[in-house]
PDB file of N, CA and C in Angstrom:
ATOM      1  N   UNK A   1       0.811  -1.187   0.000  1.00  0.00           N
ATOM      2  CA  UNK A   1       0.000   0.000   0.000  1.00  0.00           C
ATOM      3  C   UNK A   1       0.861   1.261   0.000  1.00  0.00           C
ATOM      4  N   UNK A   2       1.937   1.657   0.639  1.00  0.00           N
ATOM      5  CA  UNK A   2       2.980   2.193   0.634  1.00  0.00           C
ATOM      6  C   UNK A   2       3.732   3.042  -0.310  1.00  0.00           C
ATOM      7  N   UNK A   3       3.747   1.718  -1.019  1.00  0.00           N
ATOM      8  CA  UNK A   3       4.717   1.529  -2.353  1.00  0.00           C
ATOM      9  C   UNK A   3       3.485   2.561  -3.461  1.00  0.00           C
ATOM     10  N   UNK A   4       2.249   1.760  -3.702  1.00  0.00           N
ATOM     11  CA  UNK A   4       1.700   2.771  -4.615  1.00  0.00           C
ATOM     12  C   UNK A   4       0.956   3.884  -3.960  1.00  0.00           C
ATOM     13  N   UNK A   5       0.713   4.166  -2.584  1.00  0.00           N
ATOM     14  CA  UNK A   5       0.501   5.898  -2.223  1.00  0.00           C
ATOM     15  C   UNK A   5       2.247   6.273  -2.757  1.00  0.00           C
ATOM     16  N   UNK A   6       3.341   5.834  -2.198  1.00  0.00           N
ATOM     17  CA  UNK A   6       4.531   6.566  -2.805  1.00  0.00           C
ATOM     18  C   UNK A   6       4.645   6.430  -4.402  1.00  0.00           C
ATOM     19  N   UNK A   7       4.415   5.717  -5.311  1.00  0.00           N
ATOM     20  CA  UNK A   7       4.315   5.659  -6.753  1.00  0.00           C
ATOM     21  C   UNK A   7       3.168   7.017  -7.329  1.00  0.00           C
ATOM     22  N   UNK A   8       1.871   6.616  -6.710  1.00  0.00           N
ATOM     23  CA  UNK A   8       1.392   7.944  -7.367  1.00  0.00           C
ATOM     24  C   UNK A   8       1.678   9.192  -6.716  1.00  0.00           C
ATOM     25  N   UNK A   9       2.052   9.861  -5.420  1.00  0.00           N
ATOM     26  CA  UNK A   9       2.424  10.885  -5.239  1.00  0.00           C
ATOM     27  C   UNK A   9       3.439  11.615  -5.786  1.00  0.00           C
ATOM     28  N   UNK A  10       4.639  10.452  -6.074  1.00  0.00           N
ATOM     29  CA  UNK A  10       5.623  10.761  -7.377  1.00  0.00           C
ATOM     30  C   UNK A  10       5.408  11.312  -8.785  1.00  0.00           C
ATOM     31  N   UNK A  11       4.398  10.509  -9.214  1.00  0.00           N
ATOM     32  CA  UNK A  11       3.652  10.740 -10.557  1.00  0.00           C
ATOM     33  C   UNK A  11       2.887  12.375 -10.350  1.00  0.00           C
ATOM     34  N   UNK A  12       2.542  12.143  -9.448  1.00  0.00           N
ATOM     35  CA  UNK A  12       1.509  13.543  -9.101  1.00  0.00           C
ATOM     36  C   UNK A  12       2.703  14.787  -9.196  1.00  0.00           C
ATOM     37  N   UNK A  13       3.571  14.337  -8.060  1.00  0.00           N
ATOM     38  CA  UNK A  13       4.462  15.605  -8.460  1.00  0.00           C
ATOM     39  C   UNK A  13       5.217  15.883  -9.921  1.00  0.00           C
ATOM     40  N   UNK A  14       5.449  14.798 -10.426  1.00  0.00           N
ATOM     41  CA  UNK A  14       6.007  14.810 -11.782  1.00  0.00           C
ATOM     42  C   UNK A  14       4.973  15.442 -12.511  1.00  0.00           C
ATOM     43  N   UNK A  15       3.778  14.962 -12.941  1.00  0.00           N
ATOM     44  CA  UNK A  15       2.475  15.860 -13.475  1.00  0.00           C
ATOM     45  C   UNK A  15       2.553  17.437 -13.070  1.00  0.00           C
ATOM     46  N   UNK A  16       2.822  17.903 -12.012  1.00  0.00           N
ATOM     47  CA  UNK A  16       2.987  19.393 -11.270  1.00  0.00           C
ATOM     48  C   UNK A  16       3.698  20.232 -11.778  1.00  0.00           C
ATOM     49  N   UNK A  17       5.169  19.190 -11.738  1.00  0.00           N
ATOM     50  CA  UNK A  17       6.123  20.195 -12.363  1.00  0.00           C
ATOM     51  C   UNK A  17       5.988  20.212 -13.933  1.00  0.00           C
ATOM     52  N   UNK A  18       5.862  19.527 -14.645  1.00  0.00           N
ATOM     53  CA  UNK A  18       5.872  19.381 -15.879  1.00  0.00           C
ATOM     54  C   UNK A  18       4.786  20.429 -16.186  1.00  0.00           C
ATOM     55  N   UNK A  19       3.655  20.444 -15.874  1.00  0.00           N
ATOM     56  CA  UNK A  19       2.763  21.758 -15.795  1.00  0.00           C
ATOM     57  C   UNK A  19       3.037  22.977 -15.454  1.00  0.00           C
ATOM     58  N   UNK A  20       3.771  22.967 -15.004  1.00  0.00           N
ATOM     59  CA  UNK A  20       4.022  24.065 -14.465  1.00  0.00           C
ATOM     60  C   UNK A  20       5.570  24.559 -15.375  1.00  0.00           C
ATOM     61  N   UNK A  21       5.811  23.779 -16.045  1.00  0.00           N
ATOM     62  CA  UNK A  21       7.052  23.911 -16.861  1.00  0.00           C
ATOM     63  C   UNK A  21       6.302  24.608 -18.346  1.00  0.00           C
ATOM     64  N   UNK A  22       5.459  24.039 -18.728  1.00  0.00           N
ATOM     65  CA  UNK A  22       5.096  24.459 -19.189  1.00  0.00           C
ATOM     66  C   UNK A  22       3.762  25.510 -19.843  1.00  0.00           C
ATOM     67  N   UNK A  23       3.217  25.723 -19.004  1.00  0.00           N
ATOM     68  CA  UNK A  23       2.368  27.415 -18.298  1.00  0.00           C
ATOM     69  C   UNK A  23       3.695  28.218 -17.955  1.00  0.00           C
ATOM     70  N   UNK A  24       4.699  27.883 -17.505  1.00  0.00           N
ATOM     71  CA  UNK A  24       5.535  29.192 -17.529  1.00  0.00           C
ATOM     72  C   UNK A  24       6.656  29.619 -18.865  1.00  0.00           C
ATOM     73  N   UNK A  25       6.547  28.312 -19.878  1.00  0.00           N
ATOM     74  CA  UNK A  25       7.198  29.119 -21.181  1.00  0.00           C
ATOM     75  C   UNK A  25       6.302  29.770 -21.331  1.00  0.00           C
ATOM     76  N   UNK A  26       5.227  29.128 -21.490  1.00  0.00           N
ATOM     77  CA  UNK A  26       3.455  29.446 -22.786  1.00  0.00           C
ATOM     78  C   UNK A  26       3.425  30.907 -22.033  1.00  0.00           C
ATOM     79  N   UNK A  27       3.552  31.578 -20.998  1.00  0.00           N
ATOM     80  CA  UNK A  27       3.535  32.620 -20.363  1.00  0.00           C
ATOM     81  C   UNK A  27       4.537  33.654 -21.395  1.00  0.00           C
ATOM     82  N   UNK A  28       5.772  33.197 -20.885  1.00  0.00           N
ATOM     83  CA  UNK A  28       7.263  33.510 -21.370  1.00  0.00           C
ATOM     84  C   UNK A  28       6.882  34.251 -22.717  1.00  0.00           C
ATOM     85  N   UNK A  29       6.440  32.891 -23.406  1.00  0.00           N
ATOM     86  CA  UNK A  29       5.993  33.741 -25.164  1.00  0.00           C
ATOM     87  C   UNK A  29       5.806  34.405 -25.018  1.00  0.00           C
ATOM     88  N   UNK A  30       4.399  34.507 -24.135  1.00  0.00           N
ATOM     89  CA  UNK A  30       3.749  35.536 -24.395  1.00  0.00           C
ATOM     90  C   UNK A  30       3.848  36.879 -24.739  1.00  0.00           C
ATOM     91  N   UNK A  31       4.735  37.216 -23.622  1.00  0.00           N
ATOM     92  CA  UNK A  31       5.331  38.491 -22.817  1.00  0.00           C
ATOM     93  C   UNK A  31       6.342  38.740 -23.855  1.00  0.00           C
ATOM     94  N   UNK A  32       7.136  37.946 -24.813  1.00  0.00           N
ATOM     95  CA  UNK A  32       8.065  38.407 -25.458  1.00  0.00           C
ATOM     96  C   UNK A  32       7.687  38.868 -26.627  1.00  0.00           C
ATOM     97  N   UNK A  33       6.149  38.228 -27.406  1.00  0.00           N
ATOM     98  CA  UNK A  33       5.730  38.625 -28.383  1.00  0.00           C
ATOM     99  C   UNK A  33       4.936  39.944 -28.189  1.00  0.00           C
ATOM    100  N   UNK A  34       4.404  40.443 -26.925  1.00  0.00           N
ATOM    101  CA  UNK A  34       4.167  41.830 -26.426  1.00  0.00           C
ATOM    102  C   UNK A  34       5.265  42.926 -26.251  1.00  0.00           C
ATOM    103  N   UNK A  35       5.960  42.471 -26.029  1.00  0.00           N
ATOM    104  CA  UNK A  35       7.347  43.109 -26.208  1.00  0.00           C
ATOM    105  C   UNK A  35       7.846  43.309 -27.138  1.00  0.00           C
ATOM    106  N   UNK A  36       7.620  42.662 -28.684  1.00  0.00           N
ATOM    107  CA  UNK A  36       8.141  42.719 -29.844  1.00  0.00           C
ATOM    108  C   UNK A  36       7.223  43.661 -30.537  1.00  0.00           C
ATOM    109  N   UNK A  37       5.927  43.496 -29.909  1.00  0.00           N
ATOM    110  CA  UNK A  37       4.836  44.287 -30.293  1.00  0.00           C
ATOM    111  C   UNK A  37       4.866  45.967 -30.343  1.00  0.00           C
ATOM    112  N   UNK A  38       5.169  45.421 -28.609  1.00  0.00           N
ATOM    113  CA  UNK A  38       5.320  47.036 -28.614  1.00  0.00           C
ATOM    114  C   UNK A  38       6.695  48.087 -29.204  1.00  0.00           C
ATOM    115  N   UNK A  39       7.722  47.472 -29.978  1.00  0.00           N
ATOM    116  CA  UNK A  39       8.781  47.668 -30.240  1.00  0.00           C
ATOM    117  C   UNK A  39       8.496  48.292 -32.016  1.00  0.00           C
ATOM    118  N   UNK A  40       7.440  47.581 -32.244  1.00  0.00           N
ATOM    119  CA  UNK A  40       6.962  47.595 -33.942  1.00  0.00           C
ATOM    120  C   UNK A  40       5.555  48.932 -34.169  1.00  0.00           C
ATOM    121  N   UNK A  41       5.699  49.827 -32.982  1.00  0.00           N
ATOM    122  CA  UNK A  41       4.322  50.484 -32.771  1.00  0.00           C
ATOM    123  C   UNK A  41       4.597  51.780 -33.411  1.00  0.00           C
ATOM    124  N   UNK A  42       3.445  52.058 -34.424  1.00  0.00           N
ATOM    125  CA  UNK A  42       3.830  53.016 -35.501  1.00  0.00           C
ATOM    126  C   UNK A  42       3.047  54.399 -34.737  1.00  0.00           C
ATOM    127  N   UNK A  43       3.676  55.221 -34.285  1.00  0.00           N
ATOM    128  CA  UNK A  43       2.565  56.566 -34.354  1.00  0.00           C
ATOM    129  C   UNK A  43       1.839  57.146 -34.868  1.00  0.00           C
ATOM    130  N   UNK A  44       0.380  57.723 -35.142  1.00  0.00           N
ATOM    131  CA  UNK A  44       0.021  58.029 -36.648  1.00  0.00           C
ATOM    132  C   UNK A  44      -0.643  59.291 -35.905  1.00  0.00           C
ATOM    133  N   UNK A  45      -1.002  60.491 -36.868  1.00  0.00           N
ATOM    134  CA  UNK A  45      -0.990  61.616 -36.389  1.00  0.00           C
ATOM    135  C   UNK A  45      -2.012  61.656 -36.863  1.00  0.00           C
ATOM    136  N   UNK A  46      -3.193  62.442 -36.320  1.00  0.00           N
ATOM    137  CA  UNK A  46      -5.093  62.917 -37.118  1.00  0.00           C
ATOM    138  C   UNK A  46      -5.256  64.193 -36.287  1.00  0.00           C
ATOM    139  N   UNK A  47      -5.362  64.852 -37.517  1.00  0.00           N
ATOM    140  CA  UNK A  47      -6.446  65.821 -36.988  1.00  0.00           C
ATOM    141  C   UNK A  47      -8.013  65.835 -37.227  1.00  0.00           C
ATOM    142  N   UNK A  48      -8.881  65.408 -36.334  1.00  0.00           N
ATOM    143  CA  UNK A  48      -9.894  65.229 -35.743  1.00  0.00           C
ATOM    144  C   UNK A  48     -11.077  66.396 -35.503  1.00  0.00           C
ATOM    145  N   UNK A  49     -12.525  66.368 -35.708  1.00  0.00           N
ATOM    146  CA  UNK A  49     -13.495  66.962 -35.367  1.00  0.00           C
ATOM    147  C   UNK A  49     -13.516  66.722 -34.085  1.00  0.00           C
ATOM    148  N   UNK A  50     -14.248  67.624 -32.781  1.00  0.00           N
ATOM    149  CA  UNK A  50     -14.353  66.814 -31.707  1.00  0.00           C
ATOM    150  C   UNK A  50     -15.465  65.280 -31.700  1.00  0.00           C
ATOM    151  N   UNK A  51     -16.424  65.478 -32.403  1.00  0.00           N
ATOM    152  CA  UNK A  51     -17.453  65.015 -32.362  1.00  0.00           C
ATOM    153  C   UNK A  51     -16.909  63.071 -32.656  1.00  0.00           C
ATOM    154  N   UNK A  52     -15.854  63.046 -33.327  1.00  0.00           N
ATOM    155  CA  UNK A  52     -14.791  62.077 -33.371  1.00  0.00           C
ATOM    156  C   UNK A  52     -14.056  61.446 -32.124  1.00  0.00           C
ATOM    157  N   UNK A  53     -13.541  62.066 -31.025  1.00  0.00           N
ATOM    158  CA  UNK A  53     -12.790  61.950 -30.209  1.00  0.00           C
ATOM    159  C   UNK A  53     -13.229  60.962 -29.124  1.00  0.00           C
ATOM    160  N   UNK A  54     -14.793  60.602 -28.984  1.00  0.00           N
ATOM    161  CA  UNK A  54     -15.307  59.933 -27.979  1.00  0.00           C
ATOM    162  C   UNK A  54     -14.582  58.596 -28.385  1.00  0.00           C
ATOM    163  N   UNK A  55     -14.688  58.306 -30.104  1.00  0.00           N
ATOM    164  CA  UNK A  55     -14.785  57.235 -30.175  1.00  0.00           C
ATOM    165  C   UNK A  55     -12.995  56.743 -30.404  1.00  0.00           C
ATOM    166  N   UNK A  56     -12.560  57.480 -31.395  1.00  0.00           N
ATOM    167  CA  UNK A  56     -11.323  57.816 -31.581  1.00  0.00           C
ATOM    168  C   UNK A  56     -10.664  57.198 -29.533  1.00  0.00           C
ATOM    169  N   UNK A  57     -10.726  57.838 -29.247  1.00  0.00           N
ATOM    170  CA  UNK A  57     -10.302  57.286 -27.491  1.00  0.00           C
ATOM    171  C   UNK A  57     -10.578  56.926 -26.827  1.00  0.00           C
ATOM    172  N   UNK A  58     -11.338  55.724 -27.321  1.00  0.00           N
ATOM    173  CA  UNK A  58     -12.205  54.576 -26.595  1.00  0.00           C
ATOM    174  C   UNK A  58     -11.033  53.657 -26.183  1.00  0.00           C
ATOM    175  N   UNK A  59     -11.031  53.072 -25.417  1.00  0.00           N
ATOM    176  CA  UNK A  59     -10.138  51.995 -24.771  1.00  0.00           C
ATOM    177  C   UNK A  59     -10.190  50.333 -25.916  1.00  0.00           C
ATOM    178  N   UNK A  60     -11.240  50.382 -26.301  1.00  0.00           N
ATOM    179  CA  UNK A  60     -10.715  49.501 -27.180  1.00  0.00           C
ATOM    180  C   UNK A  60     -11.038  49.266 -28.004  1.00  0.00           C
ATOM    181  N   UNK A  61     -11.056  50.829 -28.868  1.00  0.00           N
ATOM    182  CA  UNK A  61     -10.201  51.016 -30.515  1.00  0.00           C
ATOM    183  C   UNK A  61      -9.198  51.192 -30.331  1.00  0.00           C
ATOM    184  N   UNK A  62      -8.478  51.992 -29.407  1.00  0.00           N
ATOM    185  CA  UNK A  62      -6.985  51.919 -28.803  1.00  0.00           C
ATOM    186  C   UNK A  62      -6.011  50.714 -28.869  1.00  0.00           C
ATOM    187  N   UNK A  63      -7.034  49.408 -28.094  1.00  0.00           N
ATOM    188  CA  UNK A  63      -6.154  48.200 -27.887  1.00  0.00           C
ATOM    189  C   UNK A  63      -5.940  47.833 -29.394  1.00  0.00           C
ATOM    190  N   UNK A  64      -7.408  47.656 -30.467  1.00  0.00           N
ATOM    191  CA  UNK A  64      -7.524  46.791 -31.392  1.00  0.00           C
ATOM    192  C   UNK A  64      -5.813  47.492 -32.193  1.00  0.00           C
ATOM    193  N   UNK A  65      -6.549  48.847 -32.070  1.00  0.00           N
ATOM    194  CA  UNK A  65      -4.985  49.783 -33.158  1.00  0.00           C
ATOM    195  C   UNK A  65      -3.613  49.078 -32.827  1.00  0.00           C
ATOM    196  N   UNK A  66      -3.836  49.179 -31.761  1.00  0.00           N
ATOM    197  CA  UNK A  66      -2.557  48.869 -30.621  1.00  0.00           C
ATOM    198  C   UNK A  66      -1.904  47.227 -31.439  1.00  0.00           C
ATOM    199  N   UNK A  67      -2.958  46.087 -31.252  1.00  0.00           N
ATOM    200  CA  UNK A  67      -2.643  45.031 -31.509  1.00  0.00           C
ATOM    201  C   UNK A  67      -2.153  45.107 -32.510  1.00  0.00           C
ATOM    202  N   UNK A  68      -2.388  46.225 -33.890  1.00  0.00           N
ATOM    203  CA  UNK A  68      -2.604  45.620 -35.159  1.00  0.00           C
ATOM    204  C   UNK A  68      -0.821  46.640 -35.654  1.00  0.00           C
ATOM    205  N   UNK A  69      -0.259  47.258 -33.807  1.00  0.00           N
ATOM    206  CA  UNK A  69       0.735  48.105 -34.501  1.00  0.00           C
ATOM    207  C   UNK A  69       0.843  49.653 -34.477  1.00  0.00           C
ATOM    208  N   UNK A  70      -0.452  50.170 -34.282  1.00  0.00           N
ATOM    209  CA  UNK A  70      -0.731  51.570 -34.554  1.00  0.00           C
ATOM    210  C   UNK A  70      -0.781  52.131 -33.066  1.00  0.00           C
ATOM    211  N   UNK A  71      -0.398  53.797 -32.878  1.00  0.00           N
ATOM    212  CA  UNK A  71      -0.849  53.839 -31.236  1.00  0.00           C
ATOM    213  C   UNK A  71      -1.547  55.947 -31.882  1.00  0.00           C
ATOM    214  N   UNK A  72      -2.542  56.140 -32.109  1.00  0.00           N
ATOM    215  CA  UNK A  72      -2.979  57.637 -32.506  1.00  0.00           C
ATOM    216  C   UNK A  72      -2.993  58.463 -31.626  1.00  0.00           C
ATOM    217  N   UNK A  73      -2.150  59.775 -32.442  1.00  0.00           N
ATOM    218  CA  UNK A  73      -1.490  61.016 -31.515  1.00  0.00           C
ATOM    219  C   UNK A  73      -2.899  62.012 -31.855  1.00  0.00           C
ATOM    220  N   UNK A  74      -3.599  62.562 -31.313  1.00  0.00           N
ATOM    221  CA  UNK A  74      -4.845  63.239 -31.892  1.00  0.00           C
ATOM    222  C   UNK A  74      -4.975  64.358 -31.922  1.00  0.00           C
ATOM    223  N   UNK A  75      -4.958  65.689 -32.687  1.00  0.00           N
ATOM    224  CA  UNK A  75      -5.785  66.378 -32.442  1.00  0.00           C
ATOM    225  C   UNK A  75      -6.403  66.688 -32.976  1.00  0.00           C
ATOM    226  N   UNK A  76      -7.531  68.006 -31.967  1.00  0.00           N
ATOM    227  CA  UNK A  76      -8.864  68.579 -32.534  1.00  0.00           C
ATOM    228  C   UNK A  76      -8.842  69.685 -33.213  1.00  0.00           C
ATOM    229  N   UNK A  77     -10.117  69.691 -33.622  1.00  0.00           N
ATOM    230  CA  UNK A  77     -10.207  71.099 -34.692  1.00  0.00           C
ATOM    231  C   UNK A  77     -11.621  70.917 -35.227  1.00  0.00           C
ATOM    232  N   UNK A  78     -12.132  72.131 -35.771  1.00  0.00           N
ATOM    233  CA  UNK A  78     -13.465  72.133 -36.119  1.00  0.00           C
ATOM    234  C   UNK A  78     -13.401  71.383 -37.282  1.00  0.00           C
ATOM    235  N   UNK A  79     -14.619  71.018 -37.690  1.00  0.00           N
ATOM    236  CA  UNK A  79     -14.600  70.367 -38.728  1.00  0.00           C
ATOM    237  C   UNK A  79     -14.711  71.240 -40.547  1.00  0.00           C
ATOM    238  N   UNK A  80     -14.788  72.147 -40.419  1.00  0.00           N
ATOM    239  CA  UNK A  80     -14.851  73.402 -40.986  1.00  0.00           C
ATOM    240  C   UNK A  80     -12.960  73.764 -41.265  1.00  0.00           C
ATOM    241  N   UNK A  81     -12.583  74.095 -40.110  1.00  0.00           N
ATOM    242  CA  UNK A  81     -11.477  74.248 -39.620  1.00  0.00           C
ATOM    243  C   UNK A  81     -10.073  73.251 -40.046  1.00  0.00           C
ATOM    244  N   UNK A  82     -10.078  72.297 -40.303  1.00  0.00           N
ATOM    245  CA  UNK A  82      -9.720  71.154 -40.340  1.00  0.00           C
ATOM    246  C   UNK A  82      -8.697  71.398 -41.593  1.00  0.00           C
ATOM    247  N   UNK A  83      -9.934  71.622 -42.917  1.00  0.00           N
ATOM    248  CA  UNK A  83      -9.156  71.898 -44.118  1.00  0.00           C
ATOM    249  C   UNK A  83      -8.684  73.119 -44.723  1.00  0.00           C
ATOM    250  N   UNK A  84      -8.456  73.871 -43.213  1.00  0.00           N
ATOM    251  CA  UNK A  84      -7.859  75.406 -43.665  1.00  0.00           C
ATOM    252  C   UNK A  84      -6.583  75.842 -42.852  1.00  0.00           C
ATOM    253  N   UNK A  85      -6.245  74.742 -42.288  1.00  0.00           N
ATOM    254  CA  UNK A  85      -5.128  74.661 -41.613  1.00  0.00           C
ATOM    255  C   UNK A  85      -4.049  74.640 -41.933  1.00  0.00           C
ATOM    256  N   UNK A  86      -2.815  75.741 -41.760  1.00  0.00           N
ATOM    257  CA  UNK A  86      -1.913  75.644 -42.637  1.00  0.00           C
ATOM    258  C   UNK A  86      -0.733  74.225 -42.488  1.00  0.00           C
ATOM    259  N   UNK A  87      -0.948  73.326 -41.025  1.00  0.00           N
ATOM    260  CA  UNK A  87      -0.138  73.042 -40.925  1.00  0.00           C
ATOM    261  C   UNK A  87      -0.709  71.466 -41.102  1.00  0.00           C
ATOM    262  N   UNK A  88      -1.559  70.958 -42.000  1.00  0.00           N
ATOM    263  CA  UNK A  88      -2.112  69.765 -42.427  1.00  0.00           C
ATOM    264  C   UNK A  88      -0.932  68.811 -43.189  1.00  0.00           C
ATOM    265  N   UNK A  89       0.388  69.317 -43.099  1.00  0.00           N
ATOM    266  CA  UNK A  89       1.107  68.416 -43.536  1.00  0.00           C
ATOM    267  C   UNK A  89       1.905  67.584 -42.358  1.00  0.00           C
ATOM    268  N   UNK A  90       1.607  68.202 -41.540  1.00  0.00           N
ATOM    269  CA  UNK A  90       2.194  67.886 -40.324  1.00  0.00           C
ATOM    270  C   UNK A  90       1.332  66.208 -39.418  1.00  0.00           C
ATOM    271  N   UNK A  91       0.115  66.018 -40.206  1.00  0.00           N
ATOM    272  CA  UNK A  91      -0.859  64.588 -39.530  1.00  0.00           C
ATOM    273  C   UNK A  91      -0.746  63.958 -40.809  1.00  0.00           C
ATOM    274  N   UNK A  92      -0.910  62.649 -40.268  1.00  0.00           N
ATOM    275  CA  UNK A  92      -1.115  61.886 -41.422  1.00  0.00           C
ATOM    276  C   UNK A  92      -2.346  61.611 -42.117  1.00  0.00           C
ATOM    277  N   UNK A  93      -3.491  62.035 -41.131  1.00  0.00           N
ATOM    278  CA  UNK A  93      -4.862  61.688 -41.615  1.00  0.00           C
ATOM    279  C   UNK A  93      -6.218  62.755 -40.989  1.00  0.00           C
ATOM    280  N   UNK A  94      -7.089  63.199 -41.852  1.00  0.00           N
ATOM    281  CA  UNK A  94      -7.734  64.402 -41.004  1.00  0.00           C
ATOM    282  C   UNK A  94      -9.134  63.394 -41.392  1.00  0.00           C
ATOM    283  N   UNK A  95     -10.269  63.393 -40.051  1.00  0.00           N
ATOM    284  CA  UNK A  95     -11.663  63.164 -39.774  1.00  0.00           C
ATOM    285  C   UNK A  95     -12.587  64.349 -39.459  1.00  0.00           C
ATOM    286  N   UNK A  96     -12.935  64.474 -40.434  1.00  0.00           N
ATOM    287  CA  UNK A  96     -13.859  66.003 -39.938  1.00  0.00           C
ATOM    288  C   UNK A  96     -14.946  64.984 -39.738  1.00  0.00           C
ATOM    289  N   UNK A  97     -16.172  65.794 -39.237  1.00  0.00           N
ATOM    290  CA  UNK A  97     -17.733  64.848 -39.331  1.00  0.00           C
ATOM    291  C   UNK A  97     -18.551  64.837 -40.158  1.00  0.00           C
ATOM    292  N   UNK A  98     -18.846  65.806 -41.306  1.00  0.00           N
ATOM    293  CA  UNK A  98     -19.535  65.839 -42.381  1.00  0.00           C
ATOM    294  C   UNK A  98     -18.696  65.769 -43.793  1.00  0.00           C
ATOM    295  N   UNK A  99     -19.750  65.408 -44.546  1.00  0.00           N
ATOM    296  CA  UNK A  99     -19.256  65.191 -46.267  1.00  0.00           C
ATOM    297  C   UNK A  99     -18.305  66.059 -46.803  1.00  0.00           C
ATOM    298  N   UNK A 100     -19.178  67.468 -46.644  1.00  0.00           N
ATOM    299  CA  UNK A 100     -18.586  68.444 -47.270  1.00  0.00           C
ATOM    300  C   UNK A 100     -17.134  68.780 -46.631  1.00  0.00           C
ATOM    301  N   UNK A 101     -17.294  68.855 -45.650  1.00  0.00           N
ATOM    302  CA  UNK A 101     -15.391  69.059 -44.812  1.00  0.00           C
ATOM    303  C   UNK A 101     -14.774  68.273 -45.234  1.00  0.00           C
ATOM    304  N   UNK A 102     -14.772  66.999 -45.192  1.00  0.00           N
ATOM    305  CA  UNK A 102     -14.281  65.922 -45.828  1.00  0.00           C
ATOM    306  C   UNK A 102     -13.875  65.964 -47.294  1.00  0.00           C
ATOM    307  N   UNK A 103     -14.693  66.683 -48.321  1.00  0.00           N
ATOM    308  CA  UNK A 103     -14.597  66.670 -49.297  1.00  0.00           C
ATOM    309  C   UNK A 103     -13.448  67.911 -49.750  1.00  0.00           C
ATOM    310  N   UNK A 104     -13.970  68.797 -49.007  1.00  0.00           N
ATOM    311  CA  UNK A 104     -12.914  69.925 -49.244  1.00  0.00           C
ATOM    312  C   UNK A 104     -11.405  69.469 -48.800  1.00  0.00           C
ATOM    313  N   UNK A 105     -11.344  69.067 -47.419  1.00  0.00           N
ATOM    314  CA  UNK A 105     -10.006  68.470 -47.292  1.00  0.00           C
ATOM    315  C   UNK A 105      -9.445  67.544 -47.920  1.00  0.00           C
ATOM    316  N   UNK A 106     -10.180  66.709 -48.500  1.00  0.00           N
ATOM    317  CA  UNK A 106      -9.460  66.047 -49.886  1.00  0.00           C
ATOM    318  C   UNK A 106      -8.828  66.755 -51.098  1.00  0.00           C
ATOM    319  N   UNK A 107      -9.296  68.147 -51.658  1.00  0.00           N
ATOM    320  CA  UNK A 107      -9.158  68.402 -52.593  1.00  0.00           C
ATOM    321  C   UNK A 107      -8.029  69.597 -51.574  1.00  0.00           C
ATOM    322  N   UNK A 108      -8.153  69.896 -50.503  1.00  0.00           N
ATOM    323  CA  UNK A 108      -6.577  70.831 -50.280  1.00  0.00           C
ATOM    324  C   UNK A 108      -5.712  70.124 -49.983  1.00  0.00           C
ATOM    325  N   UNK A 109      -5.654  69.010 -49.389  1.00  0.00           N
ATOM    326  CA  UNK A 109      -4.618  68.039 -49.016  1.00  0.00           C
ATOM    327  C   UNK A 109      -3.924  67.434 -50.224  1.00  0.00           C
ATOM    328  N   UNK A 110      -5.249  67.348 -51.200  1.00  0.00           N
ATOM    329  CA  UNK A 110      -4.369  66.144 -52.716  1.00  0.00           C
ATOM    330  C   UNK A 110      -4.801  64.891 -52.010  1.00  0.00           C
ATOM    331  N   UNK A 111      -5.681  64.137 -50.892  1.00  0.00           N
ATOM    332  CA  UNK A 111      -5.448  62.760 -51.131  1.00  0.00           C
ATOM    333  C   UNK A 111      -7.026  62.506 -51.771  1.00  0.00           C
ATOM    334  N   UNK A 112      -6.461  61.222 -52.083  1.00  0.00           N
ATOM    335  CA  UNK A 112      -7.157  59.575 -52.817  1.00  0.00           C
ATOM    336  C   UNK A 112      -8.517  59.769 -51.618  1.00  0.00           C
TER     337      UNK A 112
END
């Protein structure tokens, strides 16, 4: 009786560590591919309507950006305002809230 309470308590601990060997690489990855992540994180610059900003700095459109690489520097401005700005070369991307702002800042900016 002895013999196999000491046989499986052996086994048991062998099962323990081995688990535990491996939950702490599978961890390990983890943390290193977050780390590589965050090493590859592109800044991207917008100038923004406010009416934008709720969503724009939501916690997780943030993460999704985040995951995919991106981390957005923001600012505001009317939406009017937006495409009369002299210094629109300075963001990479402008969100006004209506068509027409939008449309005009396409045609002063030059983009697609």
């Amino acid at each position: 009786m002895k013999r196999i309470l000491g046989l499986a308590l052996s086994l048991l601990l062998l099962a323990g560590v081995g688990a535990g060997i491996h939950y702490s690489s599978r961890d390990k990855q983890a943390s290193d591919a977050a780390a590589r992540a965050e090493r590859n994180v592109q800044v991207v610059k917008g100038l923004i309507g406010s009416e934008k900003e709720a969503f724009l700095g939501d916690p997780r459109v943030a993460g999704v950006l985040r995951k995919h690489g991106f981390v957005l520097e923001l600012a505001k401005a009317g939406s009017r305002e937006i495409s009369s700005r002299p210094d629109l070369k300075n963001f990479d991307f402008g969100y006004p809230a209506g068509a027409p702002a939008a449309v005009r800042l396409q045609q002063v900016s030059g983009a697609r």
